[in-house]
N, C-alpha and C. Protein backbone atom coordinates (compact mmCIF):
# COMPACT_ATOMS: atom_id res chain seq x y z
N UNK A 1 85.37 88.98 184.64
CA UNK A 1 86.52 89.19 185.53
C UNK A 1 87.62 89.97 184.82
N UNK A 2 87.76 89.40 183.75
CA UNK A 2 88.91 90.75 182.71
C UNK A 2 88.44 91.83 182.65
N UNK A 3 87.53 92.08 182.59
CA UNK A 3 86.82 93.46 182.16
C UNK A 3 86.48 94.43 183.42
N UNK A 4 86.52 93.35 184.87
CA UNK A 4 86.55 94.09 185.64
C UNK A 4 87.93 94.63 186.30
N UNK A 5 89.15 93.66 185.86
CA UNK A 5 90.68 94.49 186.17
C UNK A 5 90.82 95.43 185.45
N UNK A 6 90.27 95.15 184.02
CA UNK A 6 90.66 96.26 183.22
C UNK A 6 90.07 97.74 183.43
N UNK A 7 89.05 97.74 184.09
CA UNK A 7 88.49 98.79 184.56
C UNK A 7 88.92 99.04 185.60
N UNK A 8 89.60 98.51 186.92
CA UNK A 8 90.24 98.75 187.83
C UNK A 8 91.39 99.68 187.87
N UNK A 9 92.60 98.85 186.70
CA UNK A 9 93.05 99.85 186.43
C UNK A 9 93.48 100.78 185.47
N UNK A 10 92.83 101.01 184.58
CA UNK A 10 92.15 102.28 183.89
C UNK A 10 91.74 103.02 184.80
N UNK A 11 90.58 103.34 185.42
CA UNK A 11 90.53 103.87 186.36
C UNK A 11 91.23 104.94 186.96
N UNK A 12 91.69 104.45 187.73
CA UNK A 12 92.74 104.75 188.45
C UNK A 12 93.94 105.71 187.36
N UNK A 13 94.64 104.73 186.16
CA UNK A 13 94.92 105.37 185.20
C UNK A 13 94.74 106.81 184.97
N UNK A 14 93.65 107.15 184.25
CA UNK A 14 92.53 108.20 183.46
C UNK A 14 92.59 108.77 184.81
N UNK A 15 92.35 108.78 185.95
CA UNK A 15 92.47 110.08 187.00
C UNK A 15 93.79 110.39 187.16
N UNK A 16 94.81 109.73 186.73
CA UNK A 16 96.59 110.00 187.29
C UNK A 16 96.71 111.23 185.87
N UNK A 17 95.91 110.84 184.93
CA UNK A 17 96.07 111.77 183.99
C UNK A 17 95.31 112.83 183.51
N UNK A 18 94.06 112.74 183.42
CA UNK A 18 93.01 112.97 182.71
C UNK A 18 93.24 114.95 183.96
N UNK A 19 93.10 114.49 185.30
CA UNK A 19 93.26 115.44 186.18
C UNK A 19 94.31 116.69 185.71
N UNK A 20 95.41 116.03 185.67
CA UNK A 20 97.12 116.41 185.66
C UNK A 20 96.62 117.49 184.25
N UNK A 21 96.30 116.68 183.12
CA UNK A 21 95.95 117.60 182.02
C UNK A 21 95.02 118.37 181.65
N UNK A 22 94.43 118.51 183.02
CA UNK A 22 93.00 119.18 182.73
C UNK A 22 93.69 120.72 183.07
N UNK A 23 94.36 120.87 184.14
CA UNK A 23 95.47 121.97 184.53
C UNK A 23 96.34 122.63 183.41
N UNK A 24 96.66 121.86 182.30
CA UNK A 24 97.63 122.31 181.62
C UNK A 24 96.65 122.75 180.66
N UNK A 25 95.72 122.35 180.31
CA UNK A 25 94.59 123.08 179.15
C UNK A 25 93.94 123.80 179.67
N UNK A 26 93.22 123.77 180.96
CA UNK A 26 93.47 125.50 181.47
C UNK A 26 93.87 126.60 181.34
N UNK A 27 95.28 126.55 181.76
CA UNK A 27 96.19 127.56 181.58
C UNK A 27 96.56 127.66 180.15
N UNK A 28 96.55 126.71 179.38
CA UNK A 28 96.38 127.16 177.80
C UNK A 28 95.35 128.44 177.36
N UNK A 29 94.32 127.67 177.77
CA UNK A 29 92.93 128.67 177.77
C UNK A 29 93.04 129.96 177.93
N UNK A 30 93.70 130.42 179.46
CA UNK A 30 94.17 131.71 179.91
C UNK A 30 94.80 131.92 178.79
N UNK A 31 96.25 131.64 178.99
CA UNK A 31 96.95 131.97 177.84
C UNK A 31 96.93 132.66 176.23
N UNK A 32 95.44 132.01 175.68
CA UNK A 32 94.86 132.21 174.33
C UNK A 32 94.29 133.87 174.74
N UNK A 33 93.92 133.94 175.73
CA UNK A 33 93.58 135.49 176.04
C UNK A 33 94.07 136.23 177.00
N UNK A 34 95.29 136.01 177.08
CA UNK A 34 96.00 137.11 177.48
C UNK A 34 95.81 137.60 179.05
N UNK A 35 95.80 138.65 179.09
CA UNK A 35 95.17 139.55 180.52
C UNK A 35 93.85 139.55 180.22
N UNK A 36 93.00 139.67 179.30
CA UNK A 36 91.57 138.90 179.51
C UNK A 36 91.57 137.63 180.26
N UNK A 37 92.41 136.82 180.14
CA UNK A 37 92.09 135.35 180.90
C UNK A 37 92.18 135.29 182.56
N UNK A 38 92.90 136.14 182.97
CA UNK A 38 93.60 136.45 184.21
C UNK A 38 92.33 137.41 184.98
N UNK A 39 92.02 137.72 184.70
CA UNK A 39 90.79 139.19 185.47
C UNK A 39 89.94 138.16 185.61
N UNK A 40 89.11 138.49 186.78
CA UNK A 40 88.10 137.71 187.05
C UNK A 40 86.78 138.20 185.80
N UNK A 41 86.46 139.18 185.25
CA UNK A 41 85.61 139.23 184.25
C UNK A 41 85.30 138.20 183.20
N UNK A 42 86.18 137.59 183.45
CA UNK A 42 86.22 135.95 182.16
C UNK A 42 85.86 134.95 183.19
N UNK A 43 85.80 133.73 182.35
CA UNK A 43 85.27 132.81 183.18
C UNK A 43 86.96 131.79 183.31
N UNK A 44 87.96 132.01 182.67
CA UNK A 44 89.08 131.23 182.68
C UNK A 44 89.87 131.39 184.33
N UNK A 45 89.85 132.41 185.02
CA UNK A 45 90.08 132.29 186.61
C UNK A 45 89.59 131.38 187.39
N UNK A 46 88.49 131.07 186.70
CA UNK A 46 87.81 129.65 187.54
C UNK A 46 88.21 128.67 187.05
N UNK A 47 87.82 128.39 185.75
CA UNK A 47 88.79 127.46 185.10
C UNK A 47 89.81 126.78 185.94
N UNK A 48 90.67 127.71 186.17
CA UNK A 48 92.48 127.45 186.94
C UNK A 48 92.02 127.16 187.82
N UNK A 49 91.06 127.73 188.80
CA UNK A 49 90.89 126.72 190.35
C UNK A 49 90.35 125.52 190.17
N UNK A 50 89.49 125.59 189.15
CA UNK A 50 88.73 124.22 189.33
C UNK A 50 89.50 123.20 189.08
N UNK A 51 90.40 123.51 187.98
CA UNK A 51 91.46 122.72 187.40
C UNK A 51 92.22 122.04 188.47
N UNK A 52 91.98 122.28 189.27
CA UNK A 52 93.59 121.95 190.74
C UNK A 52 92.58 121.12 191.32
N UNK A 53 90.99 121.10 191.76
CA UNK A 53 90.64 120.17 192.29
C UNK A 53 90.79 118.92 191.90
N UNK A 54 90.70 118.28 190.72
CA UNK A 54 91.59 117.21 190.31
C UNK A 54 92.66 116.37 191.02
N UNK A 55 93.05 117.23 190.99
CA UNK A 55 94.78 116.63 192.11
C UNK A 55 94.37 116.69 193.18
N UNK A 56 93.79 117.33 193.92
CA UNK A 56 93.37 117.29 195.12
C UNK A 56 92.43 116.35 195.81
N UNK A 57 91.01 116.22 195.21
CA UNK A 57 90.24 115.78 195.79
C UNK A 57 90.01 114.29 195.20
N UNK A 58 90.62 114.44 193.85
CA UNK A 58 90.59 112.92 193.35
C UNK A 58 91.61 111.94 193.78
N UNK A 59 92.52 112.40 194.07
CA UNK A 59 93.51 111.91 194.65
C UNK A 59 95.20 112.65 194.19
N UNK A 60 95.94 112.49 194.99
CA UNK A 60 97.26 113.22 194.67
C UNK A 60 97.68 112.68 193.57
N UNK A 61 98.59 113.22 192.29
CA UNK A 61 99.25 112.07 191.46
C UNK A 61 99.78 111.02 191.98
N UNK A 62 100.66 111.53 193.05
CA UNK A 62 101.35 110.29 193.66
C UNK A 62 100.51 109.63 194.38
N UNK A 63 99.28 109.55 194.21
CA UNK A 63 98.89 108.53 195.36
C UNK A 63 97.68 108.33 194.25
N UNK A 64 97.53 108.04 193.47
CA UNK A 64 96.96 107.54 192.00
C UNK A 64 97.99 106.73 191.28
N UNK A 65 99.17 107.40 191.46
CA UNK A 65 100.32 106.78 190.75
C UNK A 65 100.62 104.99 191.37
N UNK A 66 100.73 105.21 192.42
CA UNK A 66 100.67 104.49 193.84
C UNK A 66 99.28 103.22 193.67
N UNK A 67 98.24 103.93 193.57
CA UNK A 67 97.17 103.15 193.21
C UNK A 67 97.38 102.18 192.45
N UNK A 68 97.72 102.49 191.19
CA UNK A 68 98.19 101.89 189.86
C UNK A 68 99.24 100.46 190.30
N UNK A 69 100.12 100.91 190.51
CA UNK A 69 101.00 100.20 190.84
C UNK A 69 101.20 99.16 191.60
N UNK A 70 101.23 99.43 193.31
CA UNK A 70 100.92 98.43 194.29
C UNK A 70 99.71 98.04 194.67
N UNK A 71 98.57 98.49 193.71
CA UNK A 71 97.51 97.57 193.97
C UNK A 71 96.82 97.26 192.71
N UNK A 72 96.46 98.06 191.88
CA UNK A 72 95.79 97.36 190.29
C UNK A 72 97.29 96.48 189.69
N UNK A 73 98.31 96.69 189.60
CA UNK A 73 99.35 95.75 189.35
C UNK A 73 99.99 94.39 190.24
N UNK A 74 100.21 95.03 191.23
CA UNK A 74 101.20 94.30 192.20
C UNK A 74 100.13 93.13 192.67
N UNK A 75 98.76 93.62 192.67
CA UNK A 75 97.85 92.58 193.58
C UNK A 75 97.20 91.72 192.50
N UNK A 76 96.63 92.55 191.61
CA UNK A 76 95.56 91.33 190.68
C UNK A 76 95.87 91.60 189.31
N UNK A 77 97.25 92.03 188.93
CA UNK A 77 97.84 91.83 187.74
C UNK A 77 96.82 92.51 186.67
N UNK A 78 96.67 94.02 186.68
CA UNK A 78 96.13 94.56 186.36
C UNK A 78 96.44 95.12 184.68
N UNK A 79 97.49 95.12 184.53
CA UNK A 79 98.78 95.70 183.71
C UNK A 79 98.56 94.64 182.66
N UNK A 80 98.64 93.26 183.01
CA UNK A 80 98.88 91.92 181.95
C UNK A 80 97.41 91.95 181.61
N UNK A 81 96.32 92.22 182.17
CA UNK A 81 95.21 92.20 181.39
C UNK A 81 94.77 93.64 180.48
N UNK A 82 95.14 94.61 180.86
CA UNK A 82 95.14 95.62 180.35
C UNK A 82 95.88 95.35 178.85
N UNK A 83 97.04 94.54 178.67
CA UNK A 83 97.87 94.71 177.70
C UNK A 83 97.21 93.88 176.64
N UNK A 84 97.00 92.89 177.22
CA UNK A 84 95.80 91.90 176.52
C UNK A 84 94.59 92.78 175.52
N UNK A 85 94.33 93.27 176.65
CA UNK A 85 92.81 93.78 176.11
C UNK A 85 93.15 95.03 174.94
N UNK A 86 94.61 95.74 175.02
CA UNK A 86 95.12 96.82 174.01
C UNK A 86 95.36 95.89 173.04
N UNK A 87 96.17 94.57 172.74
CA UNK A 87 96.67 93.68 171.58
C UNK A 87 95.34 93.32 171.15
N UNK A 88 94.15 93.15 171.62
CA UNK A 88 93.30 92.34 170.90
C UNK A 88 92.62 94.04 170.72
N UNK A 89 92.58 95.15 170.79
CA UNK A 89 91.93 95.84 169.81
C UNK A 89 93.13 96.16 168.14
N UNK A 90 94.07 96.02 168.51
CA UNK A 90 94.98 96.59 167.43
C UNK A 90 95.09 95.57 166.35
N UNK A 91 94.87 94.01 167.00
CA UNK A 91 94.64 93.06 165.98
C UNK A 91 93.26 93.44 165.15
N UNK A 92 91.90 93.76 165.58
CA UNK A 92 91.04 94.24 165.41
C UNK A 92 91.16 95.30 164.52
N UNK A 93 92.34 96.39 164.07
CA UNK A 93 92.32 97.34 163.21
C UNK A 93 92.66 97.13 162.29
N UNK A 94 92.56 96.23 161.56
CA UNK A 94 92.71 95.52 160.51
C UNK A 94 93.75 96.47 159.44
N UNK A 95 92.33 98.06 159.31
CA UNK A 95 92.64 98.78 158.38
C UNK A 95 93.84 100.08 158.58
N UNK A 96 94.01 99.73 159.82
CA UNK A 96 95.47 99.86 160.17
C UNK A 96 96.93 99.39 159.19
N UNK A 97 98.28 100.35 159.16
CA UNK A 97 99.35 100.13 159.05
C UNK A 97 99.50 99.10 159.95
N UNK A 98 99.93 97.40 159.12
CA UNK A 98 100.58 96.34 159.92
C UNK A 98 101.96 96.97 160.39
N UNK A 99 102.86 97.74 160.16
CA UNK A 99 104.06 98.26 160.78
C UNK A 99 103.57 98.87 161.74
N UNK A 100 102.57 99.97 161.87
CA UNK A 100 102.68 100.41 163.14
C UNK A 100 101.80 100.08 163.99
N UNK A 101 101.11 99.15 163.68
CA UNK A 101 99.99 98.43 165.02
C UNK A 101 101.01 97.45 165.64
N UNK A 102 101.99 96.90 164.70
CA UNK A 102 103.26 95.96 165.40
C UNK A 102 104.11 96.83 166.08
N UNK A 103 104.39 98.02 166.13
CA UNK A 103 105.42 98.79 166.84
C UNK A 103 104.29 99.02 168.17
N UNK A 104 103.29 99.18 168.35
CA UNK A 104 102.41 100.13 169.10
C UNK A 104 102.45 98.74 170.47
N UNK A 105 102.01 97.61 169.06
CA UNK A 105 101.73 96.18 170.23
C UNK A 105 102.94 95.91 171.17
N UNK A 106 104.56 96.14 170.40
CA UNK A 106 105.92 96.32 171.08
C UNK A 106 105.69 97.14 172.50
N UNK A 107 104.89 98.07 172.06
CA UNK A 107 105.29 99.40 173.47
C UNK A 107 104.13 99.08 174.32
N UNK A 108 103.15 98.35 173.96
CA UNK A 108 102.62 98.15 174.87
C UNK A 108 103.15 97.11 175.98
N UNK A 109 103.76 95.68 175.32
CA UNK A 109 104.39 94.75 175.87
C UNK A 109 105.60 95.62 177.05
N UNK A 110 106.29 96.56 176.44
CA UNK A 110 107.71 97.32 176.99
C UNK A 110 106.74 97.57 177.99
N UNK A 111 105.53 98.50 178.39
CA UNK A 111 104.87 99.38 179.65
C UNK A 111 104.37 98.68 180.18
N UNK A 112 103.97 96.98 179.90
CA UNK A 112 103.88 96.01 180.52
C UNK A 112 104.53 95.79 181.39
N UNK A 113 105.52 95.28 181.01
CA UNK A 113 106.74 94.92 181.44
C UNK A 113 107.28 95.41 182.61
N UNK A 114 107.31 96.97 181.96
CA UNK A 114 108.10 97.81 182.79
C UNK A 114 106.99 97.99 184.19
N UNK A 115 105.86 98.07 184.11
CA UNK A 115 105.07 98.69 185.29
C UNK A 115 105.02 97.25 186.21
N UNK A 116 105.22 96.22 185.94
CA UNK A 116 105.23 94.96 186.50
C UNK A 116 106.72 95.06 187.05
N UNK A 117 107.86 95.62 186.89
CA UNK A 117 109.35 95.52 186.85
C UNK A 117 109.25 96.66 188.32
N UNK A 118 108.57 97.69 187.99
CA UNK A 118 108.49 98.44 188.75
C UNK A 118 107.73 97.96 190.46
N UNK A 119 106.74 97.42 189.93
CA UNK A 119 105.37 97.04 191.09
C UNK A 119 106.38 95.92 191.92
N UNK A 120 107.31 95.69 191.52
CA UNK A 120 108.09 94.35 192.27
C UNK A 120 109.18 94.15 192.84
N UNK A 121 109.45 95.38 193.37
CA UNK A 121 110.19 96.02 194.34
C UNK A 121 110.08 97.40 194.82
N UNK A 122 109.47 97.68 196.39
CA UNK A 122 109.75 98.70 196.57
C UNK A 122 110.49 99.75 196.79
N UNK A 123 112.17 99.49 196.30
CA UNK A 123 112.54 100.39 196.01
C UNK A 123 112.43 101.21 194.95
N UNK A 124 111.16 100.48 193.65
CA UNK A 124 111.19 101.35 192.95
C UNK A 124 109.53 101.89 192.94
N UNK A 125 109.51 102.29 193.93
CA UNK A 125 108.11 103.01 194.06
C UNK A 125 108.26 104.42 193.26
N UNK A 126 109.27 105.31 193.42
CA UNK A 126 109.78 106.36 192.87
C UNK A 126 109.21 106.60 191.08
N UNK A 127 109.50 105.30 190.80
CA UNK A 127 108.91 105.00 189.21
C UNK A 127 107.72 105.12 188.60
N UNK A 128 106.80 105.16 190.31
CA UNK A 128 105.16 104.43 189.93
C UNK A 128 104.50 105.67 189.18
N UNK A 129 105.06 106.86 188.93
CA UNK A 129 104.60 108.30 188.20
C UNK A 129 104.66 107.56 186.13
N UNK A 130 105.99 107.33 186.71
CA UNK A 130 106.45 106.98 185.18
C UNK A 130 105.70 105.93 184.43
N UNK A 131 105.76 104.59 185.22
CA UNK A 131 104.95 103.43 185.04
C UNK A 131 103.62 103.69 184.41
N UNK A 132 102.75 104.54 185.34
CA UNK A 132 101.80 104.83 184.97
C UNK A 132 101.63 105.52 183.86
N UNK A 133 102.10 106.76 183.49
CA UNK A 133 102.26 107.27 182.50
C UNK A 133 102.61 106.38 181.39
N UNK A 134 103.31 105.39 181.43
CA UNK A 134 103.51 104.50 179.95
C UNK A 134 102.42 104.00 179.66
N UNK A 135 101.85 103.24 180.92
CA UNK A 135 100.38 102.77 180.57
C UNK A 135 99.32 103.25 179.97
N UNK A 136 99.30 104.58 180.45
CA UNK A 136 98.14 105.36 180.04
C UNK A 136 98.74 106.08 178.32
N UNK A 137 100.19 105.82 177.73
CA UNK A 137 100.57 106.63 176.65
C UNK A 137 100.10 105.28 175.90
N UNK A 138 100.50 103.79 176.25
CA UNK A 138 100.20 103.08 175.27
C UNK A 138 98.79 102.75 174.75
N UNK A 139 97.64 102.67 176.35
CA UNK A 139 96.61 102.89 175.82
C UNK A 139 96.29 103.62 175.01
N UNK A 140 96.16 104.81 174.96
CA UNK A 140 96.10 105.84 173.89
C UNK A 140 96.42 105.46 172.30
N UNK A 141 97.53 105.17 172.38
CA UNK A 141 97.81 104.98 170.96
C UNK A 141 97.35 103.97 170.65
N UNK A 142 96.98 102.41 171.53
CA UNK A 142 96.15 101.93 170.46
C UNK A 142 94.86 101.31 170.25
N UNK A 143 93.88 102.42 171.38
CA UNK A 143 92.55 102.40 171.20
C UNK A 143 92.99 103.82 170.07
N UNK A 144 93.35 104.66 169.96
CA UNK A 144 93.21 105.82 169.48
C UNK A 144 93.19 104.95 167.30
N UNK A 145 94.05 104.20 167.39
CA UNK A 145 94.57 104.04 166.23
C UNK A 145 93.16 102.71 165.82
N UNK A 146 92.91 101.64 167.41
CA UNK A 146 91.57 101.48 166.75
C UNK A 146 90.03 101.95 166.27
N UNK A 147 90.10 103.36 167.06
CA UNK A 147 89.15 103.93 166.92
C UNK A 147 89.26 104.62 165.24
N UNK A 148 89.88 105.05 165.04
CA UNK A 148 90.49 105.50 164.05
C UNK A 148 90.04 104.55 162.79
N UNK A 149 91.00 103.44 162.89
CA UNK A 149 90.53 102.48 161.59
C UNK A 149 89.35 102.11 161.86
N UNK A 150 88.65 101.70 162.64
CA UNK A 150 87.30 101.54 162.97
C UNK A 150 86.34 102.30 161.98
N UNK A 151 86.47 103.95 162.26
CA UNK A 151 85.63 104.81 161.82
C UNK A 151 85.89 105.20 160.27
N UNK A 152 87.39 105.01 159.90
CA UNK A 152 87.55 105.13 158.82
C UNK A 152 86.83 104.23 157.70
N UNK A 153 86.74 102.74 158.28
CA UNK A 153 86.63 101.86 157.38
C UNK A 153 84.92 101.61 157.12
N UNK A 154 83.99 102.38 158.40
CA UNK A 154 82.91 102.52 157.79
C UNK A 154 82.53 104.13 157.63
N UNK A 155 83.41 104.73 156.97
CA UNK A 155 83.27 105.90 156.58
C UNK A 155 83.21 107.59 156.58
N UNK A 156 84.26 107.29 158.55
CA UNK A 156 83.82 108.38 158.96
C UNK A 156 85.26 108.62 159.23
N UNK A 157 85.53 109.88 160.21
CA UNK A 157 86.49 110.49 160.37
C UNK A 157 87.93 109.76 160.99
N UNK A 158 88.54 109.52 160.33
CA UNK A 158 89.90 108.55 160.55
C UNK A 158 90.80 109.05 161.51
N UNK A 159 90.71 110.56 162.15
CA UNK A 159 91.98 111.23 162.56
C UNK A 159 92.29 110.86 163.74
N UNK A 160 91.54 109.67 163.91
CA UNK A 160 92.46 109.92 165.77
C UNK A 160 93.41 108.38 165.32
N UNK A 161 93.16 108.02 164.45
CA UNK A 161 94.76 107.31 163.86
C UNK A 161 96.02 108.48 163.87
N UNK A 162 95.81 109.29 163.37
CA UNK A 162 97.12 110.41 163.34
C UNK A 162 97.12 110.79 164.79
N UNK A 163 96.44 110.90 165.86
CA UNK A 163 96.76 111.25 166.70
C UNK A 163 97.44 110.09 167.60
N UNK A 164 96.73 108.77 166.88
CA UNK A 164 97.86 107.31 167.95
C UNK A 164 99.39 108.06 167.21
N UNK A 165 99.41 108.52 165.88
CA UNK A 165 101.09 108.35 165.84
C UNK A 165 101.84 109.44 166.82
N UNK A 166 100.86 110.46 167.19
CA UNK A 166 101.52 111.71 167.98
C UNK A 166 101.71 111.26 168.85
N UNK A 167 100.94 110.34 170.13
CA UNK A 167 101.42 110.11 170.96
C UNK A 167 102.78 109.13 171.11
N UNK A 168 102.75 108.24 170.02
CA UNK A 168 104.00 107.52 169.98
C UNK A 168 104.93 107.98 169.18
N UNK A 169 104.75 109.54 169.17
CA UNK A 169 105.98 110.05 168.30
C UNK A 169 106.84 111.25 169.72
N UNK A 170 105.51 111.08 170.25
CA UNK A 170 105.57 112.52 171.23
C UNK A 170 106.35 111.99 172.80
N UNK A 171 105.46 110.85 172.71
CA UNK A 171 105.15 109.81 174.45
C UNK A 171 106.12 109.00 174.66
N UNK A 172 106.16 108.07 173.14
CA UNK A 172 106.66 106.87 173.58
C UNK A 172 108.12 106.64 172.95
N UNK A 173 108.37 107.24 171.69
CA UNK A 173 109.84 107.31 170.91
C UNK A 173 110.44 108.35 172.03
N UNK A 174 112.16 108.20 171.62
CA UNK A 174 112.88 108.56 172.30
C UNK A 174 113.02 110.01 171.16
N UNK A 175 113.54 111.36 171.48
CA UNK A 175 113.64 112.13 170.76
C UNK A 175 114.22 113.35 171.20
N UNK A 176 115.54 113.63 170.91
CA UNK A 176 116.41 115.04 170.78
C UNK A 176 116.01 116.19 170.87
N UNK A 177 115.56 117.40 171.99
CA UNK A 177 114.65 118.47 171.83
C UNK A 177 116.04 119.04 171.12
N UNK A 178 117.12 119.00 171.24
CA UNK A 178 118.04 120.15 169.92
C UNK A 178 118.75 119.84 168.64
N UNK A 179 117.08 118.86 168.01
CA UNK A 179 117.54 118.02 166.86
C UNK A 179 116.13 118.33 165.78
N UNK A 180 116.05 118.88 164.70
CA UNK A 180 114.96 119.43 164.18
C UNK A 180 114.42 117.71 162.89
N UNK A 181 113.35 117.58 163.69
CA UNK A 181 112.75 116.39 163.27
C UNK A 181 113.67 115.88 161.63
N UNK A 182 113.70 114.50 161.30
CA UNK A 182 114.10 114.33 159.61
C UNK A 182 112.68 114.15 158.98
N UNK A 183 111.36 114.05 159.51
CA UNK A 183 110.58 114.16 158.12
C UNK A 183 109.44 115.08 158.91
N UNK A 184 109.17 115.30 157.70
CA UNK A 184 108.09 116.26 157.82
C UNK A 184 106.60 115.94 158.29
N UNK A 185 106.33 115.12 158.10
CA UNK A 185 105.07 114.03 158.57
C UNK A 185 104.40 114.82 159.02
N UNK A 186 104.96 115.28 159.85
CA UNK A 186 103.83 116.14 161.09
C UNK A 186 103.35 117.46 160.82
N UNK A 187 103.76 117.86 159.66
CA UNK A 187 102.92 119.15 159.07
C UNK A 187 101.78 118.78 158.86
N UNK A 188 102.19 117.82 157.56
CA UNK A 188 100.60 117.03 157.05
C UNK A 188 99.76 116.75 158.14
N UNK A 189 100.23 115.81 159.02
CA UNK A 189 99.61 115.65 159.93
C UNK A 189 98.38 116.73 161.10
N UNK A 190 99.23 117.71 161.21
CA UNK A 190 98.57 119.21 161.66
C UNK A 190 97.61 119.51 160.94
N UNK A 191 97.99 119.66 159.78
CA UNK A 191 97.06 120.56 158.40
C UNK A 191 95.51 119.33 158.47
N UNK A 192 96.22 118.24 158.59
CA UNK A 192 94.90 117.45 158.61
C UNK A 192 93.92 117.59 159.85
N UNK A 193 94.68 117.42 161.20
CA UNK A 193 93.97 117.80 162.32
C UNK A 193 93.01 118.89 162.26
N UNK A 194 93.68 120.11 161.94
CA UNK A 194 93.13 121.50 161.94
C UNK A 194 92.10 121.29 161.00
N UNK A 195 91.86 120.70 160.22
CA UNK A 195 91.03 121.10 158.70
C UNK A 195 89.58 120.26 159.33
N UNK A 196 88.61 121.00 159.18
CA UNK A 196 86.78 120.81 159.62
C UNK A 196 86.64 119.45 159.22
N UNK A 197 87.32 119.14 157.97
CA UNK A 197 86.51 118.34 156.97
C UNK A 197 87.46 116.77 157.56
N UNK A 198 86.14 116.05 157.51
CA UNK A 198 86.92 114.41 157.91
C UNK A 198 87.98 113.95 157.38
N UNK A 199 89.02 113.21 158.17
CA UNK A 199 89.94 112.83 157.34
C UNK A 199 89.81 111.53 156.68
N UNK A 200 89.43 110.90 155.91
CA UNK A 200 89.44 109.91 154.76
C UNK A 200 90.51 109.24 155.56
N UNK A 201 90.42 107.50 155.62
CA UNK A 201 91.23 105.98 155.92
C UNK A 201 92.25 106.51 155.17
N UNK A 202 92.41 106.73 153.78
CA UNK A 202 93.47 106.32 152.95
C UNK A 202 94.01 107.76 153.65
N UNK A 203 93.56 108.65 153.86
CA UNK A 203 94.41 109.98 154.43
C UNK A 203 95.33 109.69 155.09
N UNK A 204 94.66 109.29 156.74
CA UNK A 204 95.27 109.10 157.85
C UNK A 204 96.23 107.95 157.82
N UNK A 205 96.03 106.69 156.90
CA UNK A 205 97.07 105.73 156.62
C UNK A 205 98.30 106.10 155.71
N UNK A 206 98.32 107.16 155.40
CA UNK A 206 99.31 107.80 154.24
C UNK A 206 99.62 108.90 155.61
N UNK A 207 99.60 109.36 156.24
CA UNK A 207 99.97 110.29 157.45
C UNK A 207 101.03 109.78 158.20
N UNK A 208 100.02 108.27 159.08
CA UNK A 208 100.65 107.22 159.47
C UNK A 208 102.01 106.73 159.30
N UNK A 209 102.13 106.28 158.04
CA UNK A 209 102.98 105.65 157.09
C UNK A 209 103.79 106.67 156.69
N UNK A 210 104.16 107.53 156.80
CA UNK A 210 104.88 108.31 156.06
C UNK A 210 106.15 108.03 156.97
C-alpha cells in the first residue's frame, strides 16, 4: 500500500516535469547547432515538436500540477508517504555527508509540509505548480545523493551525489542572481561532471562538503 501511493504520486510528479524539461533540452539541442538545428535537414526540428507533445497529450502542467495536489495529496496523503520513503533512503546513505543528508531530510519535511499546506485550501490551488515542483526537487536530491553513495561505496561512479548538491544549490536554497557565488565548489564540481573518468566516494564527498 506505501509503495503503491508512492507511485501514485511520483507519477504524476515525473510527468509535471520530466515533460516540461524535455522542451528545454530540445531547444538546447537546436541551440548547440545553430541554423543547422532550425532547417528541417537535421533531425532537431522534430525534436521541438515532439518535445511539446508532452504537455499536451500527457497532460497540461496545470492539470498534472492539479493531479498532484488535490488528489495524490489532498485524498490519500500521497506527499507524507513519499517523504517517508525519501528519509528512509538518505538514512540508507550512510556514506553520505551526515550534514547534508540532514539538510536534504529538512527540505524534504519543508515540501512536505508545504504541498499538504497548499492541498488544504482551495484558494491556494494557484501554488499546486510550485508544490509540485518542490516535491519533485527534493526527490531528486535525495535519491540522487542515495544513488550516489550507494555506487560509490561499492565502487563505482559517485557523481550523481554532486548532482543532489546542484539541485539543492540550484532548486532548493534561496540565491541572489546579482550576487557572484562565495565559494567556488561548483567549478570542481563541473570539472568533475565533465571528466569521462568515474568520480571516486571520497571525490564526490569532498565536492559535497566543501
Amino acid at each position: 500500500a506505501e509503495a503503491e501511493r508512492v507511485m501514485r504520486i511520483l507519477t504524476a510528479v515525473l510527468k509535471f516535469r520530466a515533460c516540461r524539461d524535455n522542451i528545454r533540452v530540445a531547444t538546447g539541442a537546436m541551440e548547440v547547432r545553430g541554423g543547422n538545428g532550425y532547417i528541417e535537414d537535421w533531425v532537431n526540428s522534430r525534436l521541438i515538436r515532439d518535445a511539446h507533445i508532452g504537455v499536451l497529450w500527457e497532460g497540461t502542467s496545470n492539470i498534472n500540477a492539479l493531479d498532484v495536489i488535490n488528489r495524490a495529496v489532498a485524498k490519500s496523503g500521497g506527499h507524507e508517504t513519499l517523504g517517508r520513503a525519501l528519509k528512509a533512503k538518505l538514512s540508507a546513505a550512510t556514506a553520505a555527508p551526515a550534514a547534508f543528508r540532514a539538510e536534504i531530510s529538512k527540505l524534504v519535511d519543508r515540501a512536505v509540509a508545504f504541498a499538504g499546506e497548499v492541498a488544504a485550501k482551495p484558494k491556494h490551488e494557484r501554488l499546486a505548480r510550485l508544490a509540485t515542483d518542490a516535491l519533485y526537487n527534493v526527490a531528486s536530491a535525495a535519491l540522487m545523493t542515495w544513488e550516489g553513495a550507494t555506487a560509490g561505496v561499492n565502487g563505482q561512479d559517485a557523481r550523481r551525489m554532486i548532482l543532489a548538491r546542484m539541485v539543492v544549490e540550484h532548486r532548493l536554497r534561496a540565491e541572489d542572481p546579482l550576487e557572484i557565488p562565495a565559494s567556488d565548489w561548483e567549478e570542481d564540481a563541473t570539472a568533475a561532471l565533465l571528466d569521462p573518468a568515474p568520480v571516486s566516494l571520497d571525490r564526490a564527498v569532498e565536492i559535497v562538503s566543501a
